[in-house]
Structures are given as C-alpha cells and as structure tokens.
C-alpha atoms as a PDB file:
ATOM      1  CA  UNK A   1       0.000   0.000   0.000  1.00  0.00           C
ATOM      2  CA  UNK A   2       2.701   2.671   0.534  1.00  0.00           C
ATOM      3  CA  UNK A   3       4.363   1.899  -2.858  1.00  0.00           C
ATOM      4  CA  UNK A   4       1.278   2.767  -4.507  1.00  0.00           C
ATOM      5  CA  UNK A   5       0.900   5.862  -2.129  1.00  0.00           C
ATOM      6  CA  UNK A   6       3.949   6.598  -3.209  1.00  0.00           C
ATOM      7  CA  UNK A   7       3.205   6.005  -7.080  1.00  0.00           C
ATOM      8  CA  UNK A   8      -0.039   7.893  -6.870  1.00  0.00           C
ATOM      9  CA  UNK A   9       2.198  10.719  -5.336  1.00  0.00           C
ATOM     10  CA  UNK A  10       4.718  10.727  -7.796  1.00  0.00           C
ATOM     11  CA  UNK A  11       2.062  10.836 -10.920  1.00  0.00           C
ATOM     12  CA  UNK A  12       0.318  13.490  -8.953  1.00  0.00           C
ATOM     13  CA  UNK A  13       3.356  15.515  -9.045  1.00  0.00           C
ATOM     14  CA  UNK A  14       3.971  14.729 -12.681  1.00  0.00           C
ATOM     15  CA  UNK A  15       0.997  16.290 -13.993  1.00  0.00           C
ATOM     16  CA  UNK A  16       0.901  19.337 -11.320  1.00  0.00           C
ATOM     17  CA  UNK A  17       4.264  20.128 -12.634  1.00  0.00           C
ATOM     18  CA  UNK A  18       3.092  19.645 -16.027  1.00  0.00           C
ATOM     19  CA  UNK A  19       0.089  22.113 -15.637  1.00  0.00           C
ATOM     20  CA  UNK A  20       2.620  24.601 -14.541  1.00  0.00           C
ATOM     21  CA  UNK A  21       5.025  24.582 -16.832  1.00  0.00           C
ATOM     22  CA  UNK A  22       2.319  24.230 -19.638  1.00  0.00           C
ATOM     23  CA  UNK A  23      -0.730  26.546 -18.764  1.00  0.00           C
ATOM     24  CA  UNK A  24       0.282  28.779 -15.527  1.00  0.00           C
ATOM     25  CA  UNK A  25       3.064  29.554 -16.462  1.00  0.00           C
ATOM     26  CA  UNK A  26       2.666  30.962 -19.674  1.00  0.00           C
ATOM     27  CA  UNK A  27      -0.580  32.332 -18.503  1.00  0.00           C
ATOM     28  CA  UNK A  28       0.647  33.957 -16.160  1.00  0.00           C
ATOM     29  CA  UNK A  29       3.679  35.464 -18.588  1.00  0.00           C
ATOM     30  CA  UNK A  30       1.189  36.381 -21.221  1.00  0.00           C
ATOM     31  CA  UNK A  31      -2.325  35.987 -20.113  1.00  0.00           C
ATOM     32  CA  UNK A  32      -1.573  40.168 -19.341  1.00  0.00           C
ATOM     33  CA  UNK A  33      -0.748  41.210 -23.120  1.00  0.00           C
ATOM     34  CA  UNK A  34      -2.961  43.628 -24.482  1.00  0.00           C
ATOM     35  CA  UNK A  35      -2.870  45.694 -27.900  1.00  0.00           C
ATOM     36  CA  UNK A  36       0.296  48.288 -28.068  1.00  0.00           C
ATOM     37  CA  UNK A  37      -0.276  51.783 -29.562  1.00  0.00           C
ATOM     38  CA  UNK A  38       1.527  52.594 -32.228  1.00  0.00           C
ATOM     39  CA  UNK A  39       3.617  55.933 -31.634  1.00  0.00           C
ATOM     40  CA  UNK A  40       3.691  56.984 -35.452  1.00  0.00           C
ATOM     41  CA  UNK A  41      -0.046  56.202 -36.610  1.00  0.00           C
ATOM     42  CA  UNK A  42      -1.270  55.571 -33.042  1.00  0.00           C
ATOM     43  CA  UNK A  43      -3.469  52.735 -34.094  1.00  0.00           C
ATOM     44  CA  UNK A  44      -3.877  49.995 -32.211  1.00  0.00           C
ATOM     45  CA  UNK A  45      -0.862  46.737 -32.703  1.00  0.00           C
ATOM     46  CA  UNK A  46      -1.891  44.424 -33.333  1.00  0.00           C
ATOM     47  CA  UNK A  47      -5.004  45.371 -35.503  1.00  0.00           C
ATOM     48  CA  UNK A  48      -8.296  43.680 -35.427  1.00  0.00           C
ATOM     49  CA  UNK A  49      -9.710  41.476 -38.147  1.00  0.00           C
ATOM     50  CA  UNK A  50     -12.364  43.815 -39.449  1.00  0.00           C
ATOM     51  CA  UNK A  51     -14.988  43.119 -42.214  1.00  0.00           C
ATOM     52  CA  UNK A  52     -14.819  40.470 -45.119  1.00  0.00           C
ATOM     53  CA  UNK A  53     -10.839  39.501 -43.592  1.00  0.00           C
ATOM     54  CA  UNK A  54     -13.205  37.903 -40.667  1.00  0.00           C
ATOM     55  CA  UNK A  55     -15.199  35.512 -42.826  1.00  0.00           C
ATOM     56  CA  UNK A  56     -11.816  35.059 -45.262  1.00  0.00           C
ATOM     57  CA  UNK A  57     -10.472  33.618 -41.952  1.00  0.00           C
ATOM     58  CA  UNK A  58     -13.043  30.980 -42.239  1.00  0.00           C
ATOM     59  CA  UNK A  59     -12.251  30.368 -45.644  1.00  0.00           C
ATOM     60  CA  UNK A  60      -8.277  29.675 -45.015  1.00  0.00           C
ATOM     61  CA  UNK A  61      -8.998  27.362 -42.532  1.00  0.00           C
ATOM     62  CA  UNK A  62     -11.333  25.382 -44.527  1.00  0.00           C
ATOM     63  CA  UNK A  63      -9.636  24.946 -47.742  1.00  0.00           C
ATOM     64  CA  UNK A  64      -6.564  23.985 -45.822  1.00  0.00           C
ATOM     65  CA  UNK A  65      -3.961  26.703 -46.395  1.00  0.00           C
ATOM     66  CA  UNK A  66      -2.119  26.577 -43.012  1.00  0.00           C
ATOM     67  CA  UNK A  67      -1.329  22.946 -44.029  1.00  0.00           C
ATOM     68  CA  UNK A  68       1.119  24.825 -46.549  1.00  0.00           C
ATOM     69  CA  UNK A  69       1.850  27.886 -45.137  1.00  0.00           C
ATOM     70  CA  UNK A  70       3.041  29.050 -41.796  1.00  0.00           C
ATOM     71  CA  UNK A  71       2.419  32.835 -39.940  1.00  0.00           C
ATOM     72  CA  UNK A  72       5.498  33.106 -37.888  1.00  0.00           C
ATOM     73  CA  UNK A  73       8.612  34.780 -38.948  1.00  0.00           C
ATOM     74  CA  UNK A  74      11.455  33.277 -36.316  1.00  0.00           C
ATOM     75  CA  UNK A  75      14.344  35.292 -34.851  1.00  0.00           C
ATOM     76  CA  UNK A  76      17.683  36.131 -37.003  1.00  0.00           C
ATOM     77  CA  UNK A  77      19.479  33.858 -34.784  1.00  0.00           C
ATOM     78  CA  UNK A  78      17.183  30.607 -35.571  1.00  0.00           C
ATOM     79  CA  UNK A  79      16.503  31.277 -39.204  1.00  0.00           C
ATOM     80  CA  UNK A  80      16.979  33.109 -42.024  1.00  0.00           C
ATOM     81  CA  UNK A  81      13.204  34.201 -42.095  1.00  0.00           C
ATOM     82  CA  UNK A  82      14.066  37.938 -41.835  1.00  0.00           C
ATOM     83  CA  UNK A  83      16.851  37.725 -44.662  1.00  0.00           C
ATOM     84  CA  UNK A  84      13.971  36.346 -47.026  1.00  0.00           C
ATOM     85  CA  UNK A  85      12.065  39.202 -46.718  1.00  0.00           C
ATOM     86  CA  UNK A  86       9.466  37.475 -45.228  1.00  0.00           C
ATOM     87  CA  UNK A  87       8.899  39.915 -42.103  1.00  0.00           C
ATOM     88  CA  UNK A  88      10.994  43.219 -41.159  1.00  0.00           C
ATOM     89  CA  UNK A  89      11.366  41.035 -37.204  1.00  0.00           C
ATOM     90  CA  UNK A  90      10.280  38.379 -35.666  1.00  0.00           C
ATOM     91  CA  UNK A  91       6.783  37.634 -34.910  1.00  0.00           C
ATOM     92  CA  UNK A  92       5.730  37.373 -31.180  1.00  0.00           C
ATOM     93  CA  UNK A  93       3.143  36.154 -28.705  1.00  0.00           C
ATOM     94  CA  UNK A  94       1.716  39.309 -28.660  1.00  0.00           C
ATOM     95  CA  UNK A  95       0.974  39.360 -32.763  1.00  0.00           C
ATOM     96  CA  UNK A  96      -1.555  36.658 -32.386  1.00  0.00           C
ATOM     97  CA  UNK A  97      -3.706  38.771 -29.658  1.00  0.00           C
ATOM     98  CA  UNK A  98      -6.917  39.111 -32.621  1.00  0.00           C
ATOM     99  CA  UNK A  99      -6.405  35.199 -34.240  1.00  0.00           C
ATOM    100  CA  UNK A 100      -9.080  33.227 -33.300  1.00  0.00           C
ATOM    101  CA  UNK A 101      -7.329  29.957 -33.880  1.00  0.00           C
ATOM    102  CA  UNK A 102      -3.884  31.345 -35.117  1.00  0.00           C
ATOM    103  CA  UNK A 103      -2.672  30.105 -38.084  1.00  0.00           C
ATOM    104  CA  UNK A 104       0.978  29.151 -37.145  1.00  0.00           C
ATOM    105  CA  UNK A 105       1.111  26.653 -39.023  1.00  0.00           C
ATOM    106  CA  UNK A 106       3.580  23.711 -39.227  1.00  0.00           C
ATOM    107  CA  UNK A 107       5.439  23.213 -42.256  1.00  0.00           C
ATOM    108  CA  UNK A 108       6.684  25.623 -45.505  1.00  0.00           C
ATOM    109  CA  UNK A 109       5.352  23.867 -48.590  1.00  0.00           C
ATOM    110  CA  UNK A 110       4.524  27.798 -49.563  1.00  0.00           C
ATOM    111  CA  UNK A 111       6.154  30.836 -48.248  1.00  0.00           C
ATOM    112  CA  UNK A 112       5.549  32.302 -45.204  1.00  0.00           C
ATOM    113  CA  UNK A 113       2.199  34.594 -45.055  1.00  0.00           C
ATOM    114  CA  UNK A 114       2.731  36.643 -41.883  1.00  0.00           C
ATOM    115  CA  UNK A 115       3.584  39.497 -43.784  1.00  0.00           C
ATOM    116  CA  UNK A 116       1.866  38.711 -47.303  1.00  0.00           C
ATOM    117  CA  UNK A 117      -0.512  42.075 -47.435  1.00  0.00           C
ATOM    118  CA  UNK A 118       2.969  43.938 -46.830  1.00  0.00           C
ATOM    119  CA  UNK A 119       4.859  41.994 -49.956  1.00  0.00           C
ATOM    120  CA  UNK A 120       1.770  41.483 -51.933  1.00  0.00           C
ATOM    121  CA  UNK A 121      -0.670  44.264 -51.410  1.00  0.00           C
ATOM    122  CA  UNK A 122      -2.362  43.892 -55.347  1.00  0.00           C
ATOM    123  CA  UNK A 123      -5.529  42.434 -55.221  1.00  0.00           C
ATOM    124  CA  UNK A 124      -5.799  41.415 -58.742  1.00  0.00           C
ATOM    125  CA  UNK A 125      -2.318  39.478 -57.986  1.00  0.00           C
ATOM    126  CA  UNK A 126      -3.927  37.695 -55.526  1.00  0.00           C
ATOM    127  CA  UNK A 127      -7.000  36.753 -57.699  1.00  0.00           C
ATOM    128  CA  UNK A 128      -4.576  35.445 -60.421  1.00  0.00           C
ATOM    129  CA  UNK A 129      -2.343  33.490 -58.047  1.00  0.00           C
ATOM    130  CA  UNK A 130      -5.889  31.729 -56.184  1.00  0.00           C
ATOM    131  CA  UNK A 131      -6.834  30.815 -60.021  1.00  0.00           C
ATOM    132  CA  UNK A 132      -3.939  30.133 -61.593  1.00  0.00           C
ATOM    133  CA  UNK A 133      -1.026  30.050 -58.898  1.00  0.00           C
ATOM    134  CA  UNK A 134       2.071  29.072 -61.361  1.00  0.00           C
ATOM    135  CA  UNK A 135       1.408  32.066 -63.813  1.00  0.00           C
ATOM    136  CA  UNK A 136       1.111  34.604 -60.922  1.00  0.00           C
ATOM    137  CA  UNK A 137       4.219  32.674 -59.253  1.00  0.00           C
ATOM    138  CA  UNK A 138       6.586  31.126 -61.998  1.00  0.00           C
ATOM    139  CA  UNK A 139       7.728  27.900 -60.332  1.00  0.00           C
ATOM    140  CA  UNK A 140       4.254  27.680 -57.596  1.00  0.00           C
ATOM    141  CA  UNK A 141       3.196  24.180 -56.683  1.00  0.00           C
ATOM    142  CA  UNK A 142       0.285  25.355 -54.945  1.00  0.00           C
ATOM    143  CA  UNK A 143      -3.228  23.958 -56.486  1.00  0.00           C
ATOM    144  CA  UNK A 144      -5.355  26.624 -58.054  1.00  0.00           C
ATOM    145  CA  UNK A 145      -8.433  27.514 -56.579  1.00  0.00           C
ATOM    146  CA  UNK A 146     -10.536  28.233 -59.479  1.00  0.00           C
ATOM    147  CA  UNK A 147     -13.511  27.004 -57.780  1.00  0.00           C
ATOM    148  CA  UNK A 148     -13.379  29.950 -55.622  1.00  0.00           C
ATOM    149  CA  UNK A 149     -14.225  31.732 -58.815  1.00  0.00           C
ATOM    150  CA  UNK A 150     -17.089  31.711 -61.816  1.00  0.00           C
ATOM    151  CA  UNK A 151     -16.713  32.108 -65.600  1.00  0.00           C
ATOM    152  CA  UNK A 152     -19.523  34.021 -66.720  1.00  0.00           C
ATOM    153  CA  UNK A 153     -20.245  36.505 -70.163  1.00  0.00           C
ATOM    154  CA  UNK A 154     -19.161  40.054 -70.348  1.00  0.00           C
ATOM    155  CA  UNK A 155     -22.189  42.569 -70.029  1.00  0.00           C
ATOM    156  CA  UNK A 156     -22.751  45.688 -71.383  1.00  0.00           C
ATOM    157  CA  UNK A 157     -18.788  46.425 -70.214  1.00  0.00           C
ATOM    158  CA  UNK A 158     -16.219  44.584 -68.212  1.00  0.00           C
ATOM    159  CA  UNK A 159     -16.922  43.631 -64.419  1.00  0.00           C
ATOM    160  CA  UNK A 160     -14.308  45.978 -62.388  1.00  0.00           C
ATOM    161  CA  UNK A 161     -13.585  43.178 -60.558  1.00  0.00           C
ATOM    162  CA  UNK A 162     -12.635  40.523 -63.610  1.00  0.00           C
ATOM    163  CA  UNK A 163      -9.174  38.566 -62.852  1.00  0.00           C
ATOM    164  CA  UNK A 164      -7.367  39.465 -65.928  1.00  0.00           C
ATOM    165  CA  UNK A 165      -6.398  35.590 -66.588  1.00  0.00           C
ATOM    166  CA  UNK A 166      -3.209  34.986 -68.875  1.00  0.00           C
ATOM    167  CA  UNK A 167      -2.848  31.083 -68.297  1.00  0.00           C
ATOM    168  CA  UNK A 168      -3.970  28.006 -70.156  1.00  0.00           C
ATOM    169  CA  UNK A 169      -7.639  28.267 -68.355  1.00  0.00           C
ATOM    170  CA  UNK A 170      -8.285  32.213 -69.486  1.00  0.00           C
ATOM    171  CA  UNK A 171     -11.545  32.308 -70.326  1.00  0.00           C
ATOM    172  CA  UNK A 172     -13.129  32.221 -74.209  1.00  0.00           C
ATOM    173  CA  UNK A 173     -14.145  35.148 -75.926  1.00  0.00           C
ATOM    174  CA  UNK A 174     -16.884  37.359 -75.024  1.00  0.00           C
ATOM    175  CA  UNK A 175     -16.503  35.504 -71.375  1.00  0.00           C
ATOM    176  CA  UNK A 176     -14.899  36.836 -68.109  1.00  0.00           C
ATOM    177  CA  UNK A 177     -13.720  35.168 -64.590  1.00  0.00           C
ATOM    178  CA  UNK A 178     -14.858  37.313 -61.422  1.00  0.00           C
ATOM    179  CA  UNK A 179     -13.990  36.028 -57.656  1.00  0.00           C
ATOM    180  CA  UNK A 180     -17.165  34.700 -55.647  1.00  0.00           C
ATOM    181  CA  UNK A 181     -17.789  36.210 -52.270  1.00  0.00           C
ATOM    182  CA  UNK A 182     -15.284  33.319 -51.011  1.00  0.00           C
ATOM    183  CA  UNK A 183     -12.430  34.566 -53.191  1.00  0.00           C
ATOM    184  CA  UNK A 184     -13.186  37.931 -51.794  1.00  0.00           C
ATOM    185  CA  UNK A 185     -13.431  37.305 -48.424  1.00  0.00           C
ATOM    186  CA  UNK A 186     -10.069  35.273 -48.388  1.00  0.00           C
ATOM    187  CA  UNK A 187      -7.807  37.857 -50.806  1.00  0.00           C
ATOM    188  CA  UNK A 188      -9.177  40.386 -47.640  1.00  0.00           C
ATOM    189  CA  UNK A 189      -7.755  38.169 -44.838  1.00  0.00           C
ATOM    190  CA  UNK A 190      -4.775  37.850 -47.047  1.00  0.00           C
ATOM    191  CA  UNK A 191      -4.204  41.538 -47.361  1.00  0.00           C
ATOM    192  CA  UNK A 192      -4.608  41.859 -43.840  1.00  0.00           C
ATOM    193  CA  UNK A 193      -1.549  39.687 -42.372  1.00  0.00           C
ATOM    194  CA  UNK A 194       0.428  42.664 -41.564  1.00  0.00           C
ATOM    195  CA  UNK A 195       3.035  41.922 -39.019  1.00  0.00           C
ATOM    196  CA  UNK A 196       5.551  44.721 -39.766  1.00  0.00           C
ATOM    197  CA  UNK A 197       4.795  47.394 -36.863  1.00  0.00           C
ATOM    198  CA  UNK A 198       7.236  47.852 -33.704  1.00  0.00           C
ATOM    199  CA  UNK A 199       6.767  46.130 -30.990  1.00  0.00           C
ATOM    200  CA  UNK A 200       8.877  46.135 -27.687  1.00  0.00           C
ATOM    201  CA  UNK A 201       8.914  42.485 -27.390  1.00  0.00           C
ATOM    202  CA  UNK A 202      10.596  42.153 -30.787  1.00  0.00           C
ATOM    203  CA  UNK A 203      13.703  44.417 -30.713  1.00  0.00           C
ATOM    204  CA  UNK A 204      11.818  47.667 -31.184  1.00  0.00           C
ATOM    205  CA  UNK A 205      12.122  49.563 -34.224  1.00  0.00           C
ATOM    206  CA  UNK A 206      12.165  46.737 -37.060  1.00  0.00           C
END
C-alpha cells in the first residue's frame, strides 16, 4: 500500500508540474498582453480582423492553407526568415492577440504569409495566383483555386472586378472570370496579415 501511495504521489506531481510549466506559467507570462499603440499612426498593434478579412479567416482554414503555409517569422538567430524578406522582425506572442485559432502553421510547402498584405498588397495578384497560382508565381506548386471563382459573359462592359487571366484556363471570348464572395473574403484576410509594426517584445524599431 505505501508503494502505490507513493506512485499515486509521484504521478500526482507529474501532472501538477506539467500544468505549470504548460498553462500557468505561460498564462501567467502572457495571459496580461494587451494591444500596443503605435507611436507613429497611433493605431492599435496588433489590428483587429475587421470586415470580409473575418469571414476570409473561415475560408483559409477550410480549404486547408495553413497545411502549406506558416504565420510566424522566427528570430535572425534561428533562421533566415528575416533575410527572405518574409517579415521586417520576428513575430511574437503578442501578434496573435486578434487570431481566433492562429494560423501558425507547421510546415513551408509555400512561403511564409505573416507578412503577405505587406509583400503582396495587389488584389488582382492575388486573384490570379488563387486561379492560376504558377502564372502569378513562376515555379508555384500550390493547387489553383478556381472554384473559388465563376466564368460568366461580359455585359454591357467589363466587371471591375474581372481577374485578368493569362494562363492556359483564361476564359473564351466574349466571357470573363470574377472572384465569388469566397475569393473575396479570403484575398481580404490575405491583405490583412500585416506583421511589420514595432513592438517592444521584438527588438523595437524593425
């Protein structure tokens, strides 16, 4: 009976030490955080999702994306993340205060998109790239999305929002390709991953 006091004890202690080091601990380090203002613009860091990037949230997630493509730009001395160009610093807990899940993601089949409405802010790139990723990106192995879009016939003049197709599935004559509320809705959430303002956390100034 004592050894298996004794064993009961000792997995007690396993998982209270576990619970501290996993959840108080970092609650207690970051459960605190809260938005910074920015000194220069004096808008709130990080910024909300606002609008259609809310329900283009929705739409990463459930086509798969983070599967592909990580949001976290690591520290000079880990990677070479920075050098790429794919963030001016490092991203940090603070950064994911408005992602409801976060999108860290675990592998790099794609670039990194913490920063993509910084290095790609052109919508109609984005359109091109969802429909037909290698002719926007020479080289892409990403799959097109082109069900995220409909082929339909030019009215009385073109839509303003057309995706000016110049790959092997442009549309025929007299026809056009326009995003569907989908396509919208995620080229907004893309535009939105903004990463790039000064935090203290991060090294200041980046």
């Amino acid at each position: 009976m004592n050894r298996l006091s004794w064993l009961f004890a000792g997995i007690l202690g396993f998982f209270a030490t576990s619970w501290l080091g996993l959840v108080a601990y970092p609650y207690l380090q970051l459960g605190g955080l809260r938005p910074e203002r920015s000194p220069e613009t004096g808008a709130l860091v990080p910024a909300p999702l606002t609008g259609s990037a809310v329900a283009g949230a929705r739409v990463f997630a459930a086509n798969g994306c983070m599967y592909c493509h990580s949001q976290q730009v690591r520290p000079e001395w880990l990677s070479t993340d920075i050098e790429k160009g794919w963030g001016p610093r490092q991203t940090v807990a603070r950064d994911y205060l408005n992602e409801r899940p976060a999108f860290l993601g675990t592998m790099r089949t794609g670039p990194d998109l913490t920063n993509i409405g910084v290095r790609q802010p052109s919508v109609g790139w984005h359109y091109q790239h969802l429909y037909e990723p290698a002719v926007a990106s020479p080289g892409s192995i990403m799959p097109a999305f082109r069900f995220l879009f409909r082929v339909q016939r030019i009215g009385a003049e073109p839509s303003p929002d057309a995706v000016a197709v110049r790959g092997p599935h442009a549309p025929p004559a007299g026809y056009e390709v326009v995003p569907t509320a989908e396509a919208r809705d995620l080229v907004a959430y893309l535009l939105s991953r903004k990463h790039d303002e000064p935090l203290p956390e991060a090294g200041g100034n980046p």
